[in-house]
PDB file of N, CA and C in Angstrom:
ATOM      1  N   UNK A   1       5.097 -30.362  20.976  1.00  0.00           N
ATOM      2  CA  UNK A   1       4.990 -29.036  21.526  1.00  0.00           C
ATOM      3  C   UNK A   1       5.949 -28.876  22.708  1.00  0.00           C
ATOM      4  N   UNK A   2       6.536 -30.239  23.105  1.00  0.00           N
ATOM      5  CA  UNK A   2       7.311 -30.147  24.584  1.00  0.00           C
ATOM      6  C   UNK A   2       8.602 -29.323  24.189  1.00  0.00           C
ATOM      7  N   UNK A   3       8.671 -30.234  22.857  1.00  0.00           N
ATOM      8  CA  UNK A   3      10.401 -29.339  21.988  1.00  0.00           C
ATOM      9  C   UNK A   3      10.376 -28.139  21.702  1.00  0.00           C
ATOM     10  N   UNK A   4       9.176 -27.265  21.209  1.00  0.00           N
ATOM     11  CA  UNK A   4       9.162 -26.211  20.927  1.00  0.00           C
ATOM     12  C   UNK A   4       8.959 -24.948  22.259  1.00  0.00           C
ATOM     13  N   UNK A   5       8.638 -25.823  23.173  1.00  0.00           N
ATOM     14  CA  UNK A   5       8.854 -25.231  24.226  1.00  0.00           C
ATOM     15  C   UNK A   5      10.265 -24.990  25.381  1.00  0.00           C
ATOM     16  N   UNK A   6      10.942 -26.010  25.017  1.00  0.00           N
ATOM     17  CA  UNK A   6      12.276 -26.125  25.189  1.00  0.00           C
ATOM     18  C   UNK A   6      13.051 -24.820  24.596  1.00  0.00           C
ATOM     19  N   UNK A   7      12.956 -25.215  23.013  1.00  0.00           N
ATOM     20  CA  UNK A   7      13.455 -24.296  22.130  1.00  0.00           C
ATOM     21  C   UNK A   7      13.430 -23.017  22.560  1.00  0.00           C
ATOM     22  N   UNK A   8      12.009 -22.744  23.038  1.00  0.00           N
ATOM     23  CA  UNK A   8      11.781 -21.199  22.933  1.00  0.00           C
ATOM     24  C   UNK A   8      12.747 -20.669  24.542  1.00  0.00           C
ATOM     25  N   UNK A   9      12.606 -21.316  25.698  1.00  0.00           N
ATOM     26  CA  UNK A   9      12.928 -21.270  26.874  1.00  0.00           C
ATOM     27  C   UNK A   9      14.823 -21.198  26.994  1.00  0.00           C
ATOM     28  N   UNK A  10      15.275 -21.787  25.948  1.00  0.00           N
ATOM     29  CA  UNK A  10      16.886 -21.765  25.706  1.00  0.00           C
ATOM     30  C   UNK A  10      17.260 -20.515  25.015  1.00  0.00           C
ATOM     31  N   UNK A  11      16.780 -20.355  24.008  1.00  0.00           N
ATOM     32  CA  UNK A  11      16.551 -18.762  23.354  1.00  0.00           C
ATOM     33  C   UNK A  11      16.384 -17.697  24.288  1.00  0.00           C
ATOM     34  N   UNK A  12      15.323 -18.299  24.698  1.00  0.00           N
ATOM     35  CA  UNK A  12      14.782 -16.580  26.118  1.00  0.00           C
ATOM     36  C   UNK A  12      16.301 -16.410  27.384  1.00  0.00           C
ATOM     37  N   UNK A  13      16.487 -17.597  27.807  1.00  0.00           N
ATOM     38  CA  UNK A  13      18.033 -18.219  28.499  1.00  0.00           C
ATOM     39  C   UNK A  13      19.130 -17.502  28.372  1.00  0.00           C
ATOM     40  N   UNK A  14      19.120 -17.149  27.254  1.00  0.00           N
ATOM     41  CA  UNK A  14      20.580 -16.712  26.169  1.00  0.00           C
ATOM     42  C   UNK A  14      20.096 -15.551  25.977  1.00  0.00           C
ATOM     43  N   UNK A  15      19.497 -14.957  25.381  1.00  0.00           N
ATOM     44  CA  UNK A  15      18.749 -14.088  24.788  1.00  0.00           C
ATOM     45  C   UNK A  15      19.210 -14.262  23.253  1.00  0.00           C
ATOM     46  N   UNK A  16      19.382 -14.790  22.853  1.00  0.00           N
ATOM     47  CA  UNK A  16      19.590 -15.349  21.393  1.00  0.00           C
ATOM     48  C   UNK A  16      18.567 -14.353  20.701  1.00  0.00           C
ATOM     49  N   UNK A  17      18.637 -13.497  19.478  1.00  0.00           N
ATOM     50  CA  UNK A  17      17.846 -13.162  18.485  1.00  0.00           C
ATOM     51  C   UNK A  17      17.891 -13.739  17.253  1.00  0.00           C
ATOM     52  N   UNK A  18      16.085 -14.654  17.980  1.00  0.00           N
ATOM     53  CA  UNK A  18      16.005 -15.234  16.510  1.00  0.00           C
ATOM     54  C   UNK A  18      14.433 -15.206  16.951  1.00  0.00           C
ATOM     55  N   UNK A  19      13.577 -15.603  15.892  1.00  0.00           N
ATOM     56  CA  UNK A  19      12.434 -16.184  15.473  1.00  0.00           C
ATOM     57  C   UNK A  19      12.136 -17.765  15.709  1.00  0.00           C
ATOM     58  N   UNK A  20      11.191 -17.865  16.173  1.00  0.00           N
ATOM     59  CA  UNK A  20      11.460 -20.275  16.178  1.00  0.00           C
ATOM     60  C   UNK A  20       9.824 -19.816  15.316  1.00  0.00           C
ATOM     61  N   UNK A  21      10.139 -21.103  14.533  1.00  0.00           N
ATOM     62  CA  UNK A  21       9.157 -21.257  13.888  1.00  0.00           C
ATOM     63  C   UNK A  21       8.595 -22.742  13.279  1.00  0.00           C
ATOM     64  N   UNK A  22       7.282 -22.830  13.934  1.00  0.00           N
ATOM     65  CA  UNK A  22       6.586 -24.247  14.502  1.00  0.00           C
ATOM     66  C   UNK A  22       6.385 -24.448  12.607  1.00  0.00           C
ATOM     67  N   UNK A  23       6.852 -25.769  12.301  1.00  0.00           N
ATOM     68  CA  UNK A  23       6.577 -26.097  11.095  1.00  0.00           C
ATOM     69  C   UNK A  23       5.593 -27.194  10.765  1.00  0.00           C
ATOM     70  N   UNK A  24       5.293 -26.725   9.949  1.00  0.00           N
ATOM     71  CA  UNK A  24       4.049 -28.561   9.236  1.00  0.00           C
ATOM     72  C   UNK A  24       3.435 -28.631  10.741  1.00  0.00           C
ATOM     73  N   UNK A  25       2.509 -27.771  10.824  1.00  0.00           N
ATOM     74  CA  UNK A  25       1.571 -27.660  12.189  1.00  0.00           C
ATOM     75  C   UNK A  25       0.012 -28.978  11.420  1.00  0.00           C
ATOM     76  N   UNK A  26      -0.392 -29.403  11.908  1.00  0.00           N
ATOM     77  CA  UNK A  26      -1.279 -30.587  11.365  1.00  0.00           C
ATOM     78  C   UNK A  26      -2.782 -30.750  12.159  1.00  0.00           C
ATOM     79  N   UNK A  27      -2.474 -29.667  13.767  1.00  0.00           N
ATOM     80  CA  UNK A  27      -3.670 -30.258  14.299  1.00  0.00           C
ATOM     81  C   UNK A  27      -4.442 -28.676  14.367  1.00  0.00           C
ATOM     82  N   UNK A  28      -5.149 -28.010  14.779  1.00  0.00           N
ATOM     83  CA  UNK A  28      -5.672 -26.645  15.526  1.00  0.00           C
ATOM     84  C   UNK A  28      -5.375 -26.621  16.633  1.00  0.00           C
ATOM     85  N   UNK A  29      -5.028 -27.880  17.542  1.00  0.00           N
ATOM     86  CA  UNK A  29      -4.866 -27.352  18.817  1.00  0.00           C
ATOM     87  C   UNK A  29      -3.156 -27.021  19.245  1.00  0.00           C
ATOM     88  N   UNK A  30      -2.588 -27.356  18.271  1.00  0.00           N
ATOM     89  CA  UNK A  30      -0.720 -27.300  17.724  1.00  0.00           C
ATOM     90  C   UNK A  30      -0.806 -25.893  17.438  1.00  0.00           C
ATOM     91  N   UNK A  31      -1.565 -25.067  16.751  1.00  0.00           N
ATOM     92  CA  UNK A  31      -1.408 -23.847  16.704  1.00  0.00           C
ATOM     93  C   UNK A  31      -1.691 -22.962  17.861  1.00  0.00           C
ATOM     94  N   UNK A  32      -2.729 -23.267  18.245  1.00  0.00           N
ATOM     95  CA  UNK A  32      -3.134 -23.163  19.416  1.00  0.00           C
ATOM     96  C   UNK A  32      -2.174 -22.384  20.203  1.00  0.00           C
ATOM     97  N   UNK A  33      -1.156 -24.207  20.810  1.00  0.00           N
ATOM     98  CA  UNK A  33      -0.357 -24.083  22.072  1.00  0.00           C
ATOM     99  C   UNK A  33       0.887 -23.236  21.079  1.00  0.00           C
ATOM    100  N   UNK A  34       1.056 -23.331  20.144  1.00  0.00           N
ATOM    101  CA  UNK A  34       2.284 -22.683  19.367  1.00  0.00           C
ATOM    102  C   UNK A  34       2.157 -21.228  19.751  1.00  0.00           C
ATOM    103  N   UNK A  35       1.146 -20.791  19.646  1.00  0.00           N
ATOM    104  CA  UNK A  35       0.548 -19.657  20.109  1.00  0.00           C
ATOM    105  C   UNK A  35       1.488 -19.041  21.363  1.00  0.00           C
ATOM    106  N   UNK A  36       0.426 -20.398  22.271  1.00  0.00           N
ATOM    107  CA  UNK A  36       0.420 -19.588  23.365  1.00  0.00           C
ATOM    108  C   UNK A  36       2.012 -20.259  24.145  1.00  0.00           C
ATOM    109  N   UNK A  37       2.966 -21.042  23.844  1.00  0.00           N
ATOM    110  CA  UNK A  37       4.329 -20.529  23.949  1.00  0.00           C
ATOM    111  C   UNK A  37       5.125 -19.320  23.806  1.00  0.00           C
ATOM    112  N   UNK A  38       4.659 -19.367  22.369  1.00  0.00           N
ATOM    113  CA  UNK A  38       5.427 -17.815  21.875  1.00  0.00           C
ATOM    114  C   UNK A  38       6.079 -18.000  20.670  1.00  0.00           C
ATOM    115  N   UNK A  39       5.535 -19.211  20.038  1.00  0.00           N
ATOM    116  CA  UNK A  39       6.653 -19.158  19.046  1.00  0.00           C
ATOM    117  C   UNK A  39       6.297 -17.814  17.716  1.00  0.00           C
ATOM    118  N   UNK A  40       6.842 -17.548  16.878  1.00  0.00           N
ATOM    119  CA  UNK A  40       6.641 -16.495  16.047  1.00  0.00           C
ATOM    120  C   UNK A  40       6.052 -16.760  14.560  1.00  0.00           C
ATOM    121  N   UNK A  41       6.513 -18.022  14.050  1.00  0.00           N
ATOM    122  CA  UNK A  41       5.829 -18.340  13.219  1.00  0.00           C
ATOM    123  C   UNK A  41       5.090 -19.561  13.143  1.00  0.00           C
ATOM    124  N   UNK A  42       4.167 -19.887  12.811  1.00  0.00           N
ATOM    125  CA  UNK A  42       3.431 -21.305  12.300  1.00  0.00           C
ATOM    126  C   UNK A  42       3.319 -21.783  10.607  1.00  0.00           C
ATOM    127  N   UNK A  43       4.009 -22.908  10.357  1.00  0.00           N
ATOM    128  CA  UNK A  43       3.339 -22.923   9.104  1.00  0.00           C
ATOM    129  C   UNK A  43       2.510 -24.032   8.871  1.00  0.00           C
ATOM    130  N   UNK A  44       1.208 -23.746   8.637  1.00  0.00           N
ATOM    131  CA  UNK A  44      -0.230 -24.850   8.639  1.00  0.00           C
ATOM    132  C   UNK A  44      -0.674 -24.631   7.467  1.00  0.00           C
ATOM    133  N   UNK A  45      -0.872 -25.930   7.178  1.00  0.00           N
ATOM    134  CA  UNK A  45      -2.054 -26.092   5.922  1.00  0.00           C
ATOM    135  C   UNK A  45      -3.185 -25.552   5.870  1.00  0.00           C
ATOM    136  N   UNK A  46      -3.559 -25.136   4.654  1.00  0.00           N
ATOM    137  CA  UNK A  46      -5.180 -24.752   4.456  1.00  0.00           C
ATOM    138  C   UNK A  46      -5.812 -25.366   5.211  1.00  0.00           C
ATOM    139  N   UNK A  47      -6.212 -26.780   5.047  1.00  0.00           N
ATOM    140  CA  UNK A  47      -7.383 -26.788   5.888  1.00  0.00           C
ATOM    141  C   UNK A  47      -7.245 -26.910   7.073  1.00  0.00           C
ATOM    142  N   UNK A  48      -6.078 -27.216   7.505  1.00  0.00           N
ATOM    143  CA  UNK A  48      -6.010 -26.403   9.301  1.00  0.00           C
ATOM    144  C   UNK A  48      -6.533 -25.087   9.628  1.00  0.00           C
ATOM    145  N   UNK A  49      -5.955 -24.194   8.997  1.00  0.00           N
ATOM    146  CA  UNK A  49      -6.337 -22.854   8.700  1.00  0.00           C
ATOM    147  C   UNK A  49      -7.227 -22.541   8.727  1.00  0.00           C
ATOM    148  N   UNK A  50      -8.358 -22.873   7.837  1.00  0.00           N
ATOM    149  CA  UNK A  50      -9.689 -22.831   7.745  1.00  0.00           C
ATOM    150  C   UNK A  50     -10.476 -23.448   8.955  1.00  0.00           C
ATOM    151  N   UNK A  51      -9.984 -24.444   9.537  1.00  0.00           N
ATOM    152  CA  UNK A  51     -10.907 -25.556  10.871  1.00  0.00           C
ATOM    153  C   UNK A  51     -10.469 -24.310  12.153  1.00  0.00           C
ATOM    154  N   UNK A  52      -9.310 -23.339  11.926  1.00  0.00           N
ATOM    155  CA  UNK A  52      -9.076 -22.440  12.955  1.00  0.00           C
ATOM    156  C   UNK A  52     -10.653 -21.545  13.261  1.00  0.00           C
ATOM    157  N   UNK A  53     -11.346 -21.469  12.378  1.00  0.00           N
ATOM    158  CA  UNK A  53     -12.371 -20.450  12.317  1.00  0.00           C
ATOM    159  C   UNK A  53     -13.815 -21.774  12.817  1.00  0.00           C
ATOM    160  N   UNK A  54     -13.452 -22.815  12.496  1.00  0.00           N
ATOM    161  CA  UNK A  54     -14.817 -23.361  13.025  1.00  0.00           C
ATOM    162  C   UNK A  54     -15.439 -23.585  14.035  1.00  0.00           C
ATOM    163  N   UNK A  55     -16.244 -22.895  15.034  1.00  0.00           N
ATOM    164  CA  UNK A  55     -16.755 -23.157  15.758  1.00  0.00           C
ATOM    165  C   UNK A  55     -17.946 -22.887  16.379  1.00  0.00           C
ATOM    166  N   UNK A  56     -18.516 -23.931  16.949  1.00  0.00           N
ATOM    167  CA  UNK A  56     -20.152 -23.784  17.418  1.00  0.00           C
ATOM    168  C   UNK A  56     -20.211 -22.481  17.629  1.00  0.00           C
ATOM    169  N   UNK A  57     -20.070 -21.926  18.425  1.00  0.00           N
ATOM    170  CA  UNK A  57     -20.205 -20.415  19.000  1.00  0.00           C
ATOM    171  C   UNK A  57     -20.208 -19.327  17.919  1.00  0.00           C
ATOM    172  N   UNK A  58     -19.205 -19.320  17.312  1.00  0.00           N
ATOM    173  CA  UNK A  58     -19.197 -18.720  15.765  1.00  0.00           C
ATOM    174  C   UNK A  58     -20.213 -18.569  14.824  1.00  0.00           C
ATOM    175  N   UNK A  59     -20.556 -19.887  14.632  1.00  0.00           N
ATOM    176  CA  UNK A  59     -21.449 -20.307  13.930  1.00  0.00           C
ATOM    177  C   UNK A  59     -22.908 -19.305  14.427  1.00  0.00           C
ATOM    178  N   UNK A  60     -22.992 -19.910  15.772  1.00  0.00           N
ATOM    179  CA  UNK A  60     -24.394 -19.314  15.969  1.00  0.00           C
ATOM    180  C   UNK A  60     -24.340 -18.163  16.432  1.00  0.00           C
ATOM    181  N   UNK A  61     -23.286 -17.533  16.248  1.00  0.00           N
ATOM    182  CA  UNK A  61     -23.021 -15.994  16.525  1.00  0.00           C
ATOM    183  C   UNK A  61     -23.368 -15.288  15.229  1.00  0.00           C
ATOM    184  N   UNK A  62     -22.804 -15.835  13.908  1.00  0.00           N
ATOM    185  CA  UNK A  62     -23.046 -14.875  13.403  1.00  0.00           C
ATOM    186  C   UNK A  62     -24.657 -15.241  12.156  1.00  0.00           C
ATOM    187  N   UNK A  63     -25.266 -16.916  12.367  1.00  0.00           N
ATOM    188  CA  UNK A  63     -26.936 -16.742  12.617  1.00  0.00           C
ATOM    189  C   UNK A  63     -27.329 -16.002  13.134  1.00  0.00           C
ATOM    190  N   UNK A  64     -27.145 -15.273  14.673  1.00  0.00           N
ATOM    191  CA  UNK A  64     -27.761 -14.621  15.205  1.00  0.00           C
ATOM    192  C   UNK A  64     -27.485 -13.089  14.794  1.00  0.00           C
ATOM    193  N   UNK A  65     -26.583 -12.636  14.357  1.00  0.00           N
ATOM    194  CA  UNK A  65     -26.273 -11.759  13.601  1.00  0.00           C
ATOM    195  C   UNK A  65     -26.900 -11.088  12.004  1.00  0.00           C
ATOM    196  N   UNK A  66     -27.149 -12.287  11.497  1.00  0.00           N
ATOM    197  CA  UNK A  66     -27.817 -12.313  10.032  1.00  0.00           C
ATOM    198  C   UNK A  66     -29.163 -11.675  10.701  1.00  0.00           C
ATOM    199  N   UNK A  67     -30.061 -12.618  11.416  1.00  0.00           N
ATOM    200  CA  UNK A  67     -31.224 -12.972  11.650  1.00  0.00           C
ATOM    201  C   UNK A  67     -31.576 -11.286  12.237  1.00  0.00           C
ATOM    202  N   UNK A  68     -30.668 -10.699  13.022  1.00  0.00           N
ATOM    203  CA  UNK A  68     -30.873  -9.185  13.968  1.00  0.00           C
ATOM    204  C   UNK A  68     -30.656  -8.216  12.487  1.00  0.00           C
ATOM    205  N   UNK A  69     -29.867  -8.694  11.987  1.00  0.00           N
ATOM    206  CA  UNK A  69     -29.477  -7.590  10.342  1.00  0.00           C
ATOM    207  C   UNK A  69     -30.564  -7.673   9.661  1.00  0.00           C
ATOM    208  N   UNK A  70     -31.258  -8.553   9.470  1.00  0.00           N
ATOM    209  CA  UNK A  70     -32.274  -8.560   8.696  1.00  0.00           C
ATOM    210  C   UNK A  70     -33.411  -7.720   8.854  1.00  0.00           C
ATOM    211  N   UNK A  71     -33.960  -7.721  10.611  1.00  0.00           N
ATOM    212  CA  UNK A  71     -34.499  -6.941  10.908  1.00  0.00           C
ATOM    213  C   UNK A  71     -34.577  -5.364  11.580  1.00  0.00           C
ATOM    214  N   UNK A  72     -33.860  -5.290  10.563  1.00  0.00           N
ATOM    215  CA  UNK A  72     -32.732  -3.820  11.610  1.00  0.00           C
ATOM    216  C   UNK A  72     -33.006  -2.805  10.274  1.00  0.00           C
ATOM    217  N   UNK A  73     -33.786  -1.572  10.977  1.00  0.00           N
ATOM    218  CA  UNK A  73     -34.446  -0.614   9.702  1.00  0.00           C
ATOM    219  C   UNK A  73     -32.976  -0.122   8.904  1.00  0.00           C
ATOM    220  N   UNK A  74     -31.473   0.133   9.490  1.00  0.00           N
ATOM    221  CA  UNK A  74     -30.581   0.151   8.810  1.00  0.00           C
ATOM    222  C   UNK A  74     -29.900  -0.496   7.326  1.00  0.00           C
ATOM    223  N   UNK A  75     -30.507  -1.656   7.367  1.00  0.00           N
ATOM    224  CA  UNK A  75     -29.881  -2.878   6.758  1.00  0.00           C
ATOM    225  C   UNK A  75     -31.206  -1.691   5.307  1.00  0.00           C
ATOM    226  N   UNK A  76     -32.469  -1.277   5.100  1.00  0.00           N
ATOM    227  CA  UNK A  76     -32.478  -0.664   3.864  1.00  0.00           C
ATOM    228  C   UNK A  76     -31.784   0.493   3.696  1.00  0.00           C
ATOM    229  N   UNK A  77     -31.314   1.484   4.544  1.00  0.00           N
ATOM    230  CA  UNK A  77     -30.252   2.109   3.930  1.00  0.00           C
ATOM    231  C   UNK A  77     -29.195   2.116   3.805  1.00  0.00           C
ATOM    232  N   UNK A  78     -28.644   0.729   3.900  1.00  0.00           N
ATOM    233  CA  UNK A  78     -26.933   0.246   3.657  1.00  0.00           C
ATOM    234  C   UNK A  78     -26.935   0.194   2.000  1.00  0.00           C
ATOM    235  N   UNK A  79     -25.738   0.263   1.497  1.00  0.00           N
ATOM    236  CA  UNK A  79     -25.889   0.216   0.172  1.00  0.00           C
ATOM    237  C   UNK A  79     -25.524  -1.454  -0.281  1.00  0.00           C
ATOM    238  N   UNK A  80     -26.000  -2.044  -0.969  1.00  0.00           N
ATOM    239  CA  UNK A  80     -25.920  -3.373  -1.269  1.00  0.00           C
ATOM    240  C   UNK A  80     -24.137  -3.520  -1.421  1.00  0.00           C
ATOM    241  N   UNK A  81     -23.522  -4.820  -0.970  1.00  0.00           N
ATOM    242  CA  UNK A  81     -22.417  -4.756  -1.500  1.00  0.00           C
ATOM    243  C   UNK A  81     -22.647  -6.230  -2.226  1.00  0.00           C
ATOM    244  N   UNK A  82     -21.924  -5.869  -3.552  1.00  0.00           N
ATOM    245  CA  UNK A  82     -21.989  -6.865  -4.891  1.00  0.00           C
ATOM    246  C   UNK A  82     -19.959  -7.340  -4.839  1.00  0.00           C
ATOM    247  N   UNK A  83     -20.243  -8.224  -5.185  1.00  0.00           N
ATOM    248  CA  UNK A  83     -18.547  -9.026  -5.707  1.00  0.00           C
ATOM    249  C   UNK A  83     -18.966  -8.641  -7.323  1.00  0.00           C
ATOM    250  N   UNK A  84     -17.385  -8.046  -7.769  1.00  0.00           N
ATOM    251  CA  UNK A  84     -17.114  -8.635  -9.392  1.00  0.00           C
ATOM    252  C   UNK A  84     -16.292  -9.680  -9.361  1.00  0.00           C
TER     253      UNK A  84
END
């Protein structure tokens, strides 16, 4: 992440127009800081991708969410939504 921070800081330097783009990202916290450099693109694997969304807080955010929907006089006049 030190290089991609380099990268981006020589670009901004110059004003170079281009895009940097963090490749074969491997961890969540690589996207993360990719992020929060500036770079423009990331390319991460699925299950990086997916571990982006996991977290405690999440989790029991949206338990606590189900659990309030359930009892919420709205939830009988929502119309069911079905997958084909």
């Amino acid at each position: 992440m030190g290089l991609v921070s380099q990268i981006l800081q020589i670009y901004e330097n110059y004003g170079f127009e281009t895009e940097v783009i963090v490749a074969s990202v491997r961890h969540v916290r690589h996207v993360v800081e990719a992020a929060l450099l500036g770079a423009h693109i990331a390319t991460v694997p699925c299950a990086v991708a997916v571990k982006l969304f996991d977290h405690p807080l999440t989790d029991e955010g949206i338990k606590r969410f189900l659990a309030d929907w359930k009892k919420s006089p709205a939830r009988a006049a929502a119309p069911a939504c079905r997958r084909k």
